[in-house]
PDB file of N, CA and C in Angstrom:
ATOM      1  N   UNK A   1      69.572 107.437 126.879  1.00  0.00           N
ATOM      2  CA  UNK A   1      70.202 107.369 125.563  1.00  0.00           C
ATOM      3  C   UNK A   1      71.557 106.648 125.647  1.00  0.00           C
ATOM      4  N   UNK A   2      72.379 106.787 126.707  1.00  0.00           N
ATOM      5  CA  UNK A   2      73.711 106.315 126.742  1.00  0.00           C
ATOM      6  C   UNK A   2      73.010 104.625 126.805  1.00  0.00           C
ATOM      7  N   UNK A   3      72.811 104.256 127.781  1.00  0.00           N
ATOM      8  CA  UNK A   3      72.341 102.726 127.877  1.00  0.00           C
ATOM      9  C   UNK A   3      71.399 102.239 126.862  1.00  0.00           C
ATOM     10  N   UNK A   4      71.035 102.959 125.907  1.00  0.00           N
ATOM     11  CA  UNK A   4      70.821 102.700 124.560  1.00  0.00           C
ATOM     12  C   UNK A   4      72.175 102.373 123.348  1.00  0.00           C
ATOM     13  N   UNK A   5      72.541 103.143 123.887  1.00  0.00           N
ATOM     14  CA  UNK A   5      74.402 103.239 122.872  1.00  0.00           C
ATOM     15  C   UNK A   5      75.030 102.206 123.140  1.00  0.00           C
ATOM     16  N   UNK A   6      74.637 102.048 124.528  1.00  0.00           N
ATOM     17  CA  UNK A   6      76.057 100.846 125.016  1.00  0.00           C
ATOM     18  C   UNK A   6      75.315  99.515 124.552  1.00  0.00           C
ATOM     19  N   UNK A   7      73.940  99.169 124.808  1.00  0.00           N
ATOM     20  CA  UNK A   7      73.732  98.368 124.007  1.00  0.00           C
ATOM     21  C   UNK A   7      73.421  97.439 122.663  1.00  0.00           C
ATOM     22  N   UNK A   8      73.627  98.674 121.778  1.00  0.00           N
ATOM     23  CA  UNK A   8      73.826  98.758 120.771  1.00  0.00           C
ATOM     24  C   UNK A   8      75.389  98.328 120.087  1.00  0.00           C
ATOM     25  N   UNK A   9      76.008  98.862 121.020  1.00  0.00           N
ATOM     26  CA  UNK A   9      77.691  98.756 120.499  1.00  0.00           C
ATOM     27  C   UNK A   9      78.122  97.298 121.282  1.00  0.00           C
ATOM     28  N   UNK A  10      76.991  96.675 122.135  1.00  0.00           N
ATOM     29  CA  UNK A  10      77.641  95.590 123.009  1.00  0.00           C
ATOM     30  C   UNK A  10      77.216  94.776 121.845  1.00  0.00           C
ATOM     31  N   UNK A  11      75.669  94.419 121.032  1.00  0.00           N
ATOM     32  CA  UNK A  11      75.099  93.817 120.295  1.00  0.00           C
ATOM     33  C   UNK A  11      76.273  93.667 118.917  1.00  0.00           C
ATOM     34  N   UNK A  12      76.797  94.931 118.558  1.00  0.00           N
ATOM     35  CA  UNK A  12      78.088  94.837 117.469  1.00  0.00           C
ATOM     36  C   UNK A  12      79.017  94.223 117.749  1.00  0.00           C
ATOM     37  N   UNK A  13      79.543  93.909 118.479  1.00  0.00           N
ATOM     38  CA  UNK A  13      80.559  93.256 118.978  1.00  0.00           C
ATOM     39  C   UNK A  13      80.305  91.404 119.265  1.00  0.00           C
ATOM     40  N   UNK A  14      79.176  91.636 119.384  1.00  0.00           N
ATOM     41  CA  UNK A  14      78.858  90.240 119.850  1.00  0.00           C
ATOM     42  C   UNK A  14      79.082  89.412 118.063  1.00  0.00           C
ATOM     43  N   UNK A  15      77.896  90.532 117.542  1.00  0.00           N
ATOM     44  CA  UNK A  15      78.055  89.931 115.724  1.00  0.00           C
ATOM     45  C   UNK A  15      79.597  90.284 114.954  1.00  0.00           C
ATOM     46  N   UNK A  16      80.476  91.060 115.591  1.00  0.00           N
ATOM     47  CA  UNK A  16      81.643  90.448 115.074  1.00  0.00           C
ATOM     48  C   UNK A  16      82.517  89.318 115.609  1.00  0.00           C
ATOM     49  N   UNK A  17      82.196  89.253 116.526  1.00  0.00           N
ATOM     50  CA  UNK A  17      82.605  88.043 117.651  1.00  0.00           C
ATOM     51  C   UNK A  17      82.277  87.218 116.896  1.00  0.00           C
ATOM     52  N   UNK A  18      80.689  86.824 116.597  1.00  0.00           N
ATOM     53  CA  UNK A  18      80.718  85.420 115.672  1.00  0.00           C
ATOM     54  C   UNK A  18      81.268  85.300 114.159  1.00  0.00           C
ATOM     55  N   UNK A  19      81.063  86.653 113.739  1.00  0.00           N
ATOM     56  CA  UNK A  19      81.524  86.792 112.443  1.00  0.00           C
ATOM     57  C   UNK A  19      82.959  85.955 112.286  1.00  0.00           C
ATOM     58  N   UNK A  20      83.608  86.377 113.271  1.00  0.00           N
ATOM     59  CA  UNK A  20      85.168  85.759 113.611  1.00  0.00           C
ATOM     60  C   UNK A  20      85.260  84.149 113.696  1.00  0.00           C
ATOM     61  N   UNK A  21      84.754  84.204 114.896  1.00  0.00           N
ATOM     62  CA  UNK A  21      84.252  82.224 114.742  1.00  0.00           C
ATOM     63  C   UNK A  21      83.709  81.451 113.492  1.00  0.00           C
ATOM     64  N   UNK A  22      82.446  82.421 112.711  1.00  0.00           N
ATOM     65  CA  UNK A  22      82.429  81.985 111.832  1.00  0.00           C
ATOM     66  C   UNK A  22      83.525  81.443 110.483  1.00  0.00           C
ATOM     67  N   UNK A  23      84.412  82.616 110.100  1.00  0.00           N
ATOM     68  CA  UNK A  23      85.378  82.843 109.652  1.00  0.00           C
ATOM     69  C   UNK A  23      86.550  81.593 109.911  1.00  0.00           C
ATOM     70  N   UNK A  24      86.798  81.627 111.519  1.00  0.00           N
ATOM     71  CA  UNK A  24      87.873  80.794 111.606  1.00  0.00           C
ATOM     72  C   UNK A  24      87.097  78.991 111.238  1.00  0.00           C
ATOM     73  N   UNK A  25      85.794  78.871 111.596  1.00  0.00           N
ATOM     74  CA  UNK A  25      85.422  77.312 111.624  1.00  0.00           C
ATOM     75  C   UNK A  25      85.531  77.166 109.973  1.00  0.00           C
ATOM     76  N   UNK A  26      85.122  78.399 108.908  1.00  0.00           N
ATOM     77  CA  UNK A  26      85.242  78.114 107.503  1.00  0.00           C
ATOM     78  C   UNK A  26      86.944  77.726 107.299  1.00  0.00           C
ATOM     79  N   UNK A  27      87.821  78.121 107.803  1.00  0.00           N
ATOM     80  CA  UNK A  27      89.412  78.127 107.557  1.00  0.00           C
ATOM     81  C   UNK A  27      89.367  76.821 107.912  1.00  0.00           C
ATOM     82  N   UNK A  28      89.074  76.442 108.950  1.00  0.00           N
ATOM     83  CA  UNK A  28      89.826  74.671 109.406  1.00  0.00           C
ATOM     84  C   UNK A  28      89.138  73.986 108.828  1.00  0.00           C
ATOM     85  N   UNK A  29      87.396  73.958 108.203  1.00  0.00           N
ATOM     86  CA  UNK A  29      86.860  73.288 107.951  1.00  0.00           C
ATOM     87  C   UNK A  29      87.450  72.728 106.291  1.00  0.00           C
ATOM     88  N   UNK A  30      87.994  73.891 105.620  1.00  0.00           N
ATOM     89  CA  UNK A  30      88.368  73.854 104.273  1.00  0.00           C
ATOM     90  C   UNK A  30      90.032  73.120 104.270  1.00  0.00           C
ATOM     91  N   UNK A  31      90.855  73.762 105.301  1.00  0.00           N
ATOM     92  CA  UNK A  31      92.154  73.135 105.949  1.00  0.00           C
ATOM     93  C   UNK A  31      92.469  71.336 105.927  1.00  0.00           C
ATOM     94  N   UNK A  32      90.962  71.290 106.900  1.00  0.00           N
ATOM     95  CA  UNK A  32      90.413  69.425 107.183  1.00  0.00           C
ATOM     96  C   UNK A  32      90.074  68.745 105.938  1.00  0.00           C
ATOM     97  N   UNK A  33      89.519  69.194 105.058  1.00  0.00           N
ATOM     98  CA  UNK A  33      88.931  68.978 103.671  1.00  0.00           C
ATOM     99  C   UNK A  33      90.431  68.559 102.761  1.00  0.00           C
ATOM    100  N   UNK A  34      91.189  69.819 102.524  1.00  0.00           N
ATOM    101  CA  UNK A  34      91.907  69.747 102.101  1.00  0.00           C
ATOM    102  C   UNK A  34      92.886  68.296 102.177  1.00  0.00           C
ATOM    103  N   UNK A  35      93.349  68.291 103.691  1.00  0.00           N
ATOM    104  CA  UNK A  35      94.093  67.610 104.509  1.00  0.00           C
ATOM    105  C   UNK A  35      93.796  65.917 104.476  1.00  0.00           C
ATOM    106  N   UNK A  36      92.570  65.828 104.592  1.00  0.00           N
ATOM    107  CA  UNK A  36      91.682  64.590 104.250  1.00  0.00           C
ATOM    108  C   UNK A  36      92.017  63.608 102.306  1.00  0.00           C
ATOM    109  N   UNK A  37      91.809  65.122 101.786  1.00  0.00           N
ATOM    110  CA  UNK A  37      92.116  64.404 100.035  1.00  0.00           C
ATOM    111  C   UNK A  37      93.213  64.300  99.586  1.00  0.00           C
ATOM    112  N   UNK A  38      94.425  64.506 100.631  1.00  0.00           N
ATOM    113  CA  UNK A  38      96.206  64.862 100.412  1.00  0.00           C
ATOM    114  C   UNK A  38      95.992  65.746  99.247  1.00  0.00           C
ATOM    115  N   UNK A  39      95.581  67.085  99.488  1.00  0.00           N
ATOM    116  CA  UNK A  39      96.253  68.529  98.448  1.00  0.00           C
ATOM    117  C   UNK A  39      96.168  69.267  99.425  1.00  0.00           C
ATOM    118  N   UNK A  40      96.524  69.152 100.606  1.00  0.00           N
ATOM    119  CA  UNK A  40      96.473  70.357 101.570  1.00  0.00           C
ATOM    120  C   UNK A  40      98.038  71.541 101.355  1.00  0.00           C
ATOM    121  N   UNK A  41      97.739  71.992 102.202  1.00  0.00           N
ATOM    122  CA  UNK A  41      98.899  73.092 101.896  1.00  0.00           C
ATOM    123  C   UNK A  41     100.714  72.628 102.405  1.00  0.00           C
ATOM    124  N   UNK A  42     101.519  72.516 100.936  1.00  0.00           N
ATOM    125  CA  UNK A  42     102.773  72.207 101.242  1.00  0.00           C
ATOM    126  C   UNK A  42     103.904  72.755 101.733  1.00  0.00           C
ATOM    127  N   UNK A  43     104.917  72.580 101.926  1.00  0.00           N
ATOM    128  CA  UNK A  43     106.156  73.821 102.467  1.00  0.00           C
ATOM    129  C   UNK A  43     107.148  73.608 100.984  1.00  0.00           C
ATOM    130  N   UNK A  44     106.962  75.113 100.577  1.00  0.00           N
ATOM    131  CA  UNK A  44     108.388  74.943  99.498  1.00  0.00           C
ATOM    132  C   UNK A  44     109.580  74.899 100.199  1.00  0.00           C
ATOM    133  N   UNK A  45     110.192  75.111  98.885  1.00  0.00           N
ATOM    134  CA  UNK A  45     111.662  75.128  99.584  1.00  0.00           C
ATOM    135  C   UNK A  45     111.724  77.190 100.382  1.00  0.00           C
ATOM    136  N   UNK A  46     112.731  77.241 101.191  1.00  0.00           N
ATOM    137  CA  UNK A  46     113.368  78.260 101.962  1.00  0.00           C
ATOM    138  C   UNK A  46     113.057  79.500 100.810  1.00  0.00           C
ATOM    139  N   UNK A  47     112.417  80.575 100.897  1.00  0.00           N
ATOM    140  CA  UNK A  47     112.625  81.894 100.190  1.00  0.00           C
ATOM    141  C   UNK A  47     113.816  82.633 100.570  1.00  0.00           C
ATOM    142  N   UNK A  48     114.292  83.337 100.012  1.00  0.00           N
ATOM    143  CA  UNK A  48     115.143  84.124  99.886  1.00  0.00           C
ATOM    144  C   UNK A  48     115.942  84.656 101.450  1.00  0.00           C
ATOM    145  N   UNK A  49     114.519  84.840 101.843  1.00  0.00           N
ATOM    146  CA  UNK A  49     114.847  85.812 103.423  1.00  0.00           C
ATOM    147  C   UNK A  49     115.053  84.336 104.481  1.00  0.00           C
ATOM    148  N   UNK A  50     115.246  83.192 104.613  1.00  0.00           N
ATOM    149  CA  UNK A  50     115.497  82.281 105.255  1.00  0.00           C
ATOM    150  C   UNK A  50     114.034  81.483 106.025  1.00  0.00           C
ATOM    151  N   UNK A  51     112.938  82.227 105.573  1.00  0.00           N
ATOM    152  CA  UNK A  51     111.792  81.979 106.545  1.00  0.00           C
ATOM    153  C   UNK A  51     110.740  80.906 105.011  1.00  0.00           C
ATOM    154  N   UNK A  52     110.317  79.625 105.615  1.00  0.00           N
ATOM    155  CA  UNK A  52     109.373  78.999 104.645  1.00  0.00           C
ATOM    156  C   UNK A  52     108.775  79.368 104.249  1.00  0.00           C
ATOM    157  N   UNK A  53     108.482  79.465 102.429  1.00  0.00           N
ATOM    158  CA  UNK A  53     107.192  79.537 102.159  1.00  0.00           C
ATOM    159  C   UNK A  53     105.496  78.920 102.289  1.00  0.00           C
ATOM    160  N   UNK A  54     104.848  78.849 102.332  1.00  0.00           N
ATOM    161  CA  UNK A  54     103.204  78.054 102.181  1.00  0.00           C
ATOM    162  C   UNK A  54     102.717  77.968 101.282  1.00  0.00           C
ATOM    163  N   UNK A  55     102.678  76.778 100.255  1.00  0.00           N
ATOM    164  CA  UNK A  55     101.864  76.715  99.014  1.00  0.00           C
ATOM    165  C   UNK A  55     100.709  77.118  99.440  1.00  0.00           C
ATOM    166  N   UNK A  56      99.386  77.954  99.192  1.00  0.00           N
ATOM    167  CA  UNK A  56      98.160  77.517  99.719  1.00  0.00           C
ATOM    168  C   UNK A  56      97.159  77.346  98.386  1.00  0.00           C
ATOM    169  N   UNK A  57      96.340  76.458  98.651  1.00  0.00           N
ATOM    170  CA  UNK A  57      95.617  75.422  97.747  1.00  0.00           C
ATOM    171  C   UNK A  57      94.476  77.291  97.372  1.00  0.00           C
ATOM    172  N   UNK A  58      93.799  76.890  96.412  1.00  0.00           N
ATOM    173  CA  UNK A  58      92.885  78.214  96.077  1.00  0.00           C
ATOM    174  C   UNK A  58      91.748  78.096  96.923  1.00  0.00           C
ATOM    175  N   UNK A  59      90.982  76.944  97.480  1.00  0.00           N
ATOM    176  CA  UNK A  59      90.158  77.078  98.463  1.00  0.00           C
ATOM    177  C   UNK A  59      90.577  77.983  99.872  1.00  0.00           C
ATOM    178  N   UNK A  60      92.153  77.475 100.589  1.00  0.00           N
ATOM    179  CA  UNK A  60      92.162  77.980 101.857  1.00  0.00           C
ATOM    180  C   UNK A  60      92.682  79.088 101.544  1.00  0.00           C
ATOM    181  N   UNK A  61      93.210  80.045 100.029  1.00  0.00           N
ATOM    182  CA  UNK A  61      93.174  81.307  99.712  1.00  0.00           C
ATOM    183  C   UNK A  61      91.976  82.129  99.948  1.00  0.00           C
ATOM    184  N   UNK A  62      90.853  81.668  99.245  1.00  0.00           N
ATOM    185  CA  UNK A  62      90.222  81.787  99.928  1.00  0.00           C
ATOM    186  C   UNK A  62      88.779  82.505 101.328  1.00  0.00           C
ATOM    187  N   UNK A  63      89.115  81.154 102.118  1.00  0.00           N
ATOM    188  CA  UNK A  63      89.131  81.467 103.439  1.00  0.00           C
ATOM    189  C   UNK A  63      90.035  82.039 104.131  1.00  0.00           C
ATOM    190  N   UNK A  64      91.015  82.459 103.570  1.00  0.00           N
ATOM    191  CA  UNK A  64      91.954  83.470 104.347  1.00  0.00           C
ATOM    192  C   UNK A  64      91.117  85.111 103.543  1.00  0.00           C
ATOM    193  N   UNK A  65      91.017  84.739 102.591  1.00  0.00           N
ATOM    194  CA  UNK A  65      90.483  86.743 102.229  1.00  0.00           C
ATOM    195  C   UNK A  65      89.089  86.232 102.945  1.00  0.00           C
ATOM    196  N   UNK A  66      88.310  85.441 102.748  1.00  0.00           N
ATOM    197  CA  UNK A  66      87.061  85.466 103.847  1.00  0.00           C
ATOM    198  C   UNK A  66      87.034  86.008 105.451  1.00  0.00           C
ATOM    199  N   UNK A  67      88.348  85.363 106.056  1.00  0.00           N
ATOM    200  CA  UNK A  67      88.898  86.027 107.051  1.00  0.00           C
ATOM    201  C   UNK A  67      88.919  87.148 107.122  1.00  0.00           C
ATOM    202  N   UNK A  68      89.848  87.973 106.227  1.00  0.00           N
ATOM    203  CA  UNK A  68      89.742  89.545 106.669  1.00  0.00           C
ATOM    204  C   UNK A  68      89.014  90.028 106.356  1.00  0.00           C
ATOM    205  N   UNK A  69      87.790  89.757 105.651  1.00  0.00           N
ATOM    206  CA  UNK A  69      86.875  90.469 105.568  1.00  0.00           C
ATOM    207  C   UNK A  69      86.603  90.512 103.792  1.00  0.00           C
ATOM    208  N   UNK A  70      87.676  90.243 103.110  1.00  0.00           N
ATOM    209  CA  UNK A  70      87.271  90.978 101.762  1.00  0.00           C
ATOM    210  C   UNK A  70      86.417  90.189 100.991  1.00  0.00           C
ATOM    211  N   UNK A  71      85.850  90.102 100.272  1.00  0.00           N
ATOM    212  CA  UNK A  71      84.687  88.867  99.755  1.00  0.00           C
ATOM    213  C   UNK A  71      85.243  89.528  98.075  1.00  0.00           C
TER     214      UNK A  71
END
């Protein structure tokens, strides 16, 4: 039963493993897209706290909530 478990939990890992890859090749692929038609993502000016903001375009918005998971 244990070497049933473990391979079970090795098999989960593997499909979040790609899930991840998947995830990140959708981010650059939309990034490259972007980047390619000049509307990729710009730098505003300085926010408040001294650190840049990131315009981000609504596609690589997105693939960033695709990223963490939320659909």
């Amino acid at each position: 039963a244990k070497a049933f478990a473990k391979i079970v939990f090795i098999n989960q890992e593997r499909k979040l493993e790609f899930r991840s890859r998947s995830d990140t090749a959708l981010v650059l692929t939309i990034y490259d897209a972007s980047q390619r038609s000049g509307c990729g993502p710009q730098m505003s000016r300085r926010a408040a706290s001294g650190k840049p903001k990131l315009l981000v375009s609504g596609g690589s918005m997105f693939a960033k909530l695709k990223l963490k998971g939320i659909d």
